[in-house]
N, C-alpha and C. Protein backbone atom coordinates (compact mmCIF):
# COMPACT_ATOMS: atom_id res chain seq x y z
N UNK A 1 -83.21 -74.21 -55.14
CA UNK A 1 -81.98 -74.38 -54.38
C UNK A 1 -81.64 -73.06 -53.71
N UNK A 2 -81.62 -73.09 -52.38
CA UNK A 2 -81.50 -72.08 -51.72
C UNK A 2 -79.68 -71.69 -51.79
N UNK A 3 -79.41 -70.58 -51.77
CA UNK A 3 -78.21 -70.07 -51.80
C UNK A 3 -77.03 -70.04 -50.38
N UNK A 4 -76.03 -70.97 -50.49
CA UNK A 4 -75.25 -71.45 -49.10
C UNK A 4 -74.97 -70.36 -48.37
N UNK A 5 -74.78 -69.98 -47.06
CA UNK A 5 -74.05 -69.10 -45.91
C UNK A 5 -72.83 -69.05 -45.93
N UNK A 6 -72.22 -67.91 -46.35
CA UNK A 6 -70.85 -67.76 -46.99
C UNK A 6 -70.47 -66.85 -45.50
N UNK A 7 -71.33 -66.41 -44.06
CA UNK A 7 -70.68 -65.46 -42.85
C UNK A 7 -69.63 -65.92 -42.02
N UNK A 8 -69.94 -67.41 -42.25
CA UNK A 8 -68.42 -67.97 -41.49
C UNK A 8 -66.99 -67.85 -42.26
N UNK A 9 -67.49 -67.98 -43.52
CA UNK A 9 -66.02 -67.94 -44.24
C UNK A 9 -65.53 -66.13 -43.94
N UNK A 10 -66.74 -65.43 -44.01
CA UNK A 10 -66.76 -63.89 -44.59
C UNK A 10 -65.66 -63.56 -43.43
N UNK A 11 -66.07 -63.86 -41.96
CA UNK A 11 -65.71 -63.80 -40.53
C UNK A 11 -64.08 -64.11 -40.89
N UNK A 12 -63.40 -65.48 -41.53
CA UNK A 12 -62.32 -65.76 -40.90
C UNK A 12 -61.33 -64.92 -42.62
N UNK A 13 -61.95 -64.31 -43.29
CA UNK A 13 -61.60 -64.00 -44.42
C UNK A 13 -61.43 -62.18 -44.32
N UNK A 14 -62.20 -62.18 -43.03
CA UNK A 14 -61.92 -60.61 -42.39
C UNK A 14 -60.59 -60.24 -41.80
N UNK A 15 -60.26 -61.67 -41.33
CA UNK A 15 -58.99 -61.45 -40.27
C UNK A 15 -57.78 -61.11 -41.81
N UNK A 16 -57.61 -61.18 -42.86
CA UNK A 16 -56.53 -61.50 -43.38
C UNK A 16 -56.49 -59.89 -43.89
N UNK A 17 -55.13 -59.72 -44.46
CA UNK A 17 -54.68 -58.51 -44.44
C UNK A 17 -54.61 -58.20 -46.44
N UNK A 18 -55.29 -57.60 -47.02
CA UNK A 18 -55.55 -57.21 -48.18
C UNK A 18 -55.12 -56.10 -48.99
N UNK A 19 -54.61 -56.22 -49.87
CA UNK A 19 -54.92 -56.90 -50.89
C UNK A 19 -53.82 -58.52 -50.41
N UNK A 20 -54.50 -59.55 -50.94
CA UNK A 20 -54.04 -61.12 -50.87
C UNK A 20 -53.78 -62.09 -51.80
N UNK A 21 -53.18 -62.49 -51.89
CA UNK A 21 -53.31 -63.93 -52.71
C UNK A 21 -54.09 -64.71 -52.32
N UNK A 22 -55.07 -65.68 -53.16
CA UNK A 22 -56.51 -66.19 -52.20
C UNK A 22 -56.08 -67.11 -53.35
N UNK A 23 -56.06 -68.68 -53.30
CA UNK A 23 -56.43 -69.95 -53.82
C UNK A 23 -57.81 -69.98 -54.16
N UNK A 24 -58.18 -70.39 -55.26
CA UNK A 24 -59.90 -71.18 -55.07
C UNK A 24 -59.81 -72.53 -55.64
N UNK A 25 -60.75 -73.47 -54.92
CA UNK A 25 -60.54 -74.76 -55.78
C UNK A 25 -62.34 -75.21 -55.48
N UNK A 26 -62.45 -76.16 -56.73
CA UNK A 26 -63.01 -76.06 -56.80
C UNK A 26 -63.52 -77.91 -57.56
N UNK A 27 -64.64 -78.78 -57.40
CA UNK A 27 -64.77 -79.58 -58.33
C UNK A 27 -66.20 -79.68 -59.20
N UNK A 28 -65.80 -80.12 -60.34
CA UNK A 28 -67.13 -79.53 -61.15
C UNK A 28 -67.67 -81.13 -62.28
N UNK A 29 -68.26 -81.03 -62.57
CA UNK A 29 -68.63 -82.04 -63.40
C UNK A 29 -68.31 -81.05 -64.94
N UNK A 30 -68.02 -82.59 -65.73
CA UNK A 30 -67.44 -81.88 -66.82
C UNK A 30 -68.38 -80.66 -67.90
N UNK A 31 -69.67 -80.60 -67.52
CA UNK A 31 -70.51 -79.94 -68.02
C UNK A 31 -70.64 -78.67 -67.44
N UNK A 32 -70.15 -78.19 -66.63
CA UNK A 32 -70.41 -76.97 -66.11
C UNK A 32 -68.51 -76.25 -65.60
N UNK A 33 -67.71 -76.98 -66.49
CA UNK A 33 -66.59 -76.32 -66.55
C UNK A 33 -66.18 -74.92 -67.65
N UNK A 34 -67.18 -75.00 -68.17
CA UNK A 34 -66.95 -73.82 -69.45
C UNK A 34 -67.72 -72.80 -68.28
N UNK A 35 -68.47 -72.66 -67.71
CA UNK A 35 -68.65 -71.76 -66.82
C UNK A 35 -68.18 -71.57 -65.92
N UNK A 36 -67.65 -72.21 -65.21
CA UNK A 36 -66.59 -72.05 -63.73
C UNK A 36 -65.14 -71.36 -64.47
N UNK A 37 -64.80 -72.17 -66.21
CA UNK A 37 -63.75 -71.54 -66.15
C UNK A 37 -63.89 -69.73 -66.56
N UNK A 38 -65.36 -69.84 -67.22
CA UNK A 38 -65.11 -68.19 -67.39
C UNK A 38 -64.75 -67.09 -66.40
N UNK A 39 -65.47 -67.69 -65.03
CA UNK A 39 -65.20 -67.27 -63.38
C UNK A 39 -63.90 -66.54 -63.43
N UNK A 40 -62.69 -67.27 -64.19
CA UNK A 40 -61.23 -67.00 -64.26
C UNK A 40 -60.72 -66.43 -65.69
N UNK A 41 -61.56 -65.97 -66.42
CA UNK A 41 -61.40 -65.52 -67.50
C UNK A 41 -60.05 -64.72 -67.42
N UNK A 42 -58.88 -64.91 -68.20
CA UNK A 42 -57.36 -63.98 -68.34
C UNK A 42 -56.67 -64.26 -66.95
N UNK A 43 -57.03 -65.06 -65.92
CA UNK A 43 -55.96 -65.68 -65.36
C UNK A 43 -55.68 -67.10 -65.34
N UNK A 44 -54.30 -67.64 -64.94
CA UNK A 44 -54.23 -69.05 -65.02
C UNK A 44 -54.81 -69.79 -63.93
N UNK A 45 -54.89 -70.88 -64.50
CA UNK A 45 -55.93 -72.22 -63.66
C UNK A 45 -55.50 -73.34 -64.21
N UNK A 46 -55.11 -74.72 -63.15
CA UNK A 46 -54.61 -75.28 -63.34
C UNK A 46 -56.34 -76.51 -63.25
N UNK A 47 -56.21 -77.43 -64.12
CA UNK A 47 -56.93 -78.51 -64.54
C UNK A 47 -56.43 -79.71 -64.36
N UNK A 48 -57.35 -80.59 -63.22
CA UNK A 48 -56.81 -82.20 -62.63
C UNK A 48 -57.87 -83.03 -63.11
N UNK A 49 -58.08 -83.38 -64.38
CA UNK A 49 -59.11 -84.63 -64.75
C UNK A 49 -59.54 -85.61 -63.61
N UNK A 50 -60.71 -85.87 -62.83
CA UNK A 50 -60.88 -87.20 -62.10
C UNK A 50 -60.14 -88.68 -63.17
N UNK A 51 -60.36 -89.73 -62.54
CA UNK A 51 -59.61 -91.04 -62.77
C UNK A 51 -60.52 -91.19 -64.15
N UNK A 52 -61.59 -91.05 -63.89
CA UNK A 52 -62.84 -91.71 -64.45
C UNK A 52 -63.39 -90.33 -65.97
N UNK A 53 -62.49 -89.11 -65.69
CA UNK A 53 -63.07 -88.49 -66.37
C UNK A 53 -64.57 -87.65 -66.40
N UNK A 54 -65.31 -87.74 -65.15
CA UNK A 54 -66.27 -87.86 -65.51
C UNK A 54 -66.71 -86.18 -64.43
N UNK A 55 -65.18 -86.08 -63.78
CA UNK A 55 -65.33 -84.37 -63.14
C UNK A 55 -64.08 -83.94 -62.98
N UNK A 56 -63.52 -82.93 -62.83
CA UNK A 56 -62.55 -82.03 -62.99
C UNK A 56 -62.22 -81.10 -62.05
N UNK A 57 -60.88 -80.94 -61.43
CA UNK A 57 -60.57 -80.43 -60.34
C UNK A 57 -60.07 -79.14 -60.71
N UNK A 58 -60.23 -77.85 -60.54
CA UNK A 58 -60.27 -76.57 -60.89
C UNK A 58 -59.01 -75.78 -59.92
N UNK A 59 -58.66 -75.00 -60.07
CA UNK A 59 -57.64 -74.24 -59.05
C UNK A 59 -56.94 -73.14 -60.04
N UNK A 60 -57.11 -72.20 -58.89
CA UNK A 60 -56.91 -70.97 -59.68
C UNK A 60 -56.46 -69.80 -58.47
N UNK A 61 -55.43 -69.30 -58.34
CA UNK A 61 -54.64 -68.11 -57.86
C UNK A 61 -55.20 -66.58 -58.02
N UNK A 62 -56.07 -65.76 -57.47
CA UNK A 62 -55.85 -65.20 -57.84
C UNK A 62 -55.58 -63.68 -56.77
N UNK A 63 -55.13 -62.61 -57.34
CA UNK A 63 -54.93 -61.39 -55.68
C UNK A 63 -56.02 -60.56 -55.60
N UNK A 64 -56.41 -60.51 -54.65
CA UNK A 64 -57.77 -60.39 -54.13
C UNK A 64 -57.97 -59.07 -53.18
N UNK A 65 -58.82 -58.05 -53.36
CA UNK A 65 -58.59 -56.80 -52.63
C UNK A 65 -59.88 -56.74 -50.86
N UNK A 66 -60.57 -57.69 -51.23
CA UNK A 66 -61.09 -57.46 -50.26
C UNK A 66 -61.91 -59.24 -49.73
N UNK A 67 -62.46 -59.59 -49.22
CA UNK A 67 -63.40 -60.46 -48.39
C UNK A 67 -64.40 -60.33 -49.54
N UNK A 68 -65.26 -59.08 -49.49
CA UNK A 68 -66.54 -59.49 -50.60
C UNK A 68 -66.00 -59.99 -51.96
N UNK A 69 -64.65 -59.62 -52.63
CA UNK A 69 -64.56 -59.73 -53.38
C UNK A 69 -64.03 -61.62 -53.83
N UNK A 70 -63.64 -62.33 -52.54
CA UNK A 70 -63.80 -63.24 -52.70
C UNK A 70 -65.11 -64.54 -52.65
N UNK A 71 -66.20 -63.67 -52.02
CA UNK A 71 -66.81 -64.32 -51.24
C UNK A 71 -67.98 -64.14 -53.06
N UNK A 72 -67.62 -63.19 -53.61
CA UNK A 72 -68.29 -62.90 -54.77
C UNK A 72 -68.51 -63.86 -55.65
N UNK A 73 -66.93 -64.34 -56.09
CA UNK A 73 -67.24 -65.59 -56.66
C UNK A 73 -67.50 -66.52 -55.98
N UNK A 74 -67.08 -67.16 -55.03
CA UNK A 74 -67.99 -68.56 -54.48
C UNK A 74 -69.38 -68.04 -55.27
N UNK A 75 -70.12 -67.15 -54.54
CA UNK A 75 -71.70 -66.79 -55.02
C UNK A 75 -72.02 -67.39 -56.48
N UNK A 76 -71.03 -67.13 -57.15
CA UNK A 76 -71.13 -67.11 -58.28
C UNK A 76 -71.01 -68.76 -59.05
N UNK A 77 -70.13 -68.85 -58.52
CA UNK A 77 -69.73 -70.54 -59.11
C UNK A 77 -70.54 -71.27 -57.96
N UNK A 78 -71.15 -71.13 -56.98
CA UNK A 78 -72.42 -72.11 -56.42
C UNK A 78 -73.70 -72.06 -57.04
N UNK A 79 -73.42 -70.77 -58.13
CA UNK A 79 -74.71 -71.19 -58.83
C UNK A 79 -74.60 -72.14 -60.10
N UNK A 80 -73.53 -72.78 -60.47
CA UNK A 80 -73.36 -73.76 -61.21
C UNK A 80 -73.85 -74.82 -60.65
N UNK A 81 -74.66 -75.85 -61.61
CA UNK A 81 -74.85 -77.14 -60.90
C UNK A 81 -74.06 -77.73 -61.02
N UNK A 82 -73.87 -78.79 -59.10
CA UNK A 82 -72.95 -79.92 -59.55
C UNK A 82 -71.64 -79.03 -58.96
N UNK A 83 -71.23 -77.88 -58.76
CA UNK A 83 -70.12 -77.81 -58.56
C UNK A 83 -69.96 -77.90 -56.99
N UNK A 84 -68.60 -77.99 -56.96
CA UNK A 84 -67.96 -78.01 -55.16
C UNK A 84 -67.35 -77.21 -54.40
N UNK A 85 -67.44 -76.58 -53.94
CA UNK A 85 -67.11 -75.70 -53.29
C UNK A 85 -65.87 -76.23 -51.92
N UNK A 86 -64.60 -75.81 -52.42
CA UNK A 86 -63.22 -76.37 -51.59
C UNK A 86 -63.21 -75.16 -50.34
């Protein structure tokens, strides 16, 4: 699995003025939530069960000093399988 092109986001994530408050969301199957949530280890994240149970809607706040530093985790949580990238 080749690793996604994060230059368009990098581009419109340049324009914003830093340090930021940056949202991430995210959806995951229930097996690869103990790793997405470590992603957020000591901050809060809010958890939306699907209907069915069977994946989990992730969201998490956090302030952010630069573009790489957001673009870091995406990197990071696309290497989970199964997850979604919001």
């Amino acid at each position: 699995m080749s690793e996604p092109s994060f230059e368009g986001l990098r581009m419109r994530l340049d324009e914003l003025e830093y340090p930021t408050w940056f949202m991430f969301k995210f959806i995951a199957p229930l097996a690869g939530l103990v790793q997405l949530r470590n992603l957020f280890e000591g901050y809060p994240v809010r958890f939306n069960p699907s209907r069915n149970g069977n994946y989990i809607g992730i969201t998490a706040e956090l302030e952010m000093q630069s573009s790489s530093d957001i673009i870091a985790i995406y990197k990071q949580a696309a290497k989970i399988e199964g997850v979604i990238l919001l």
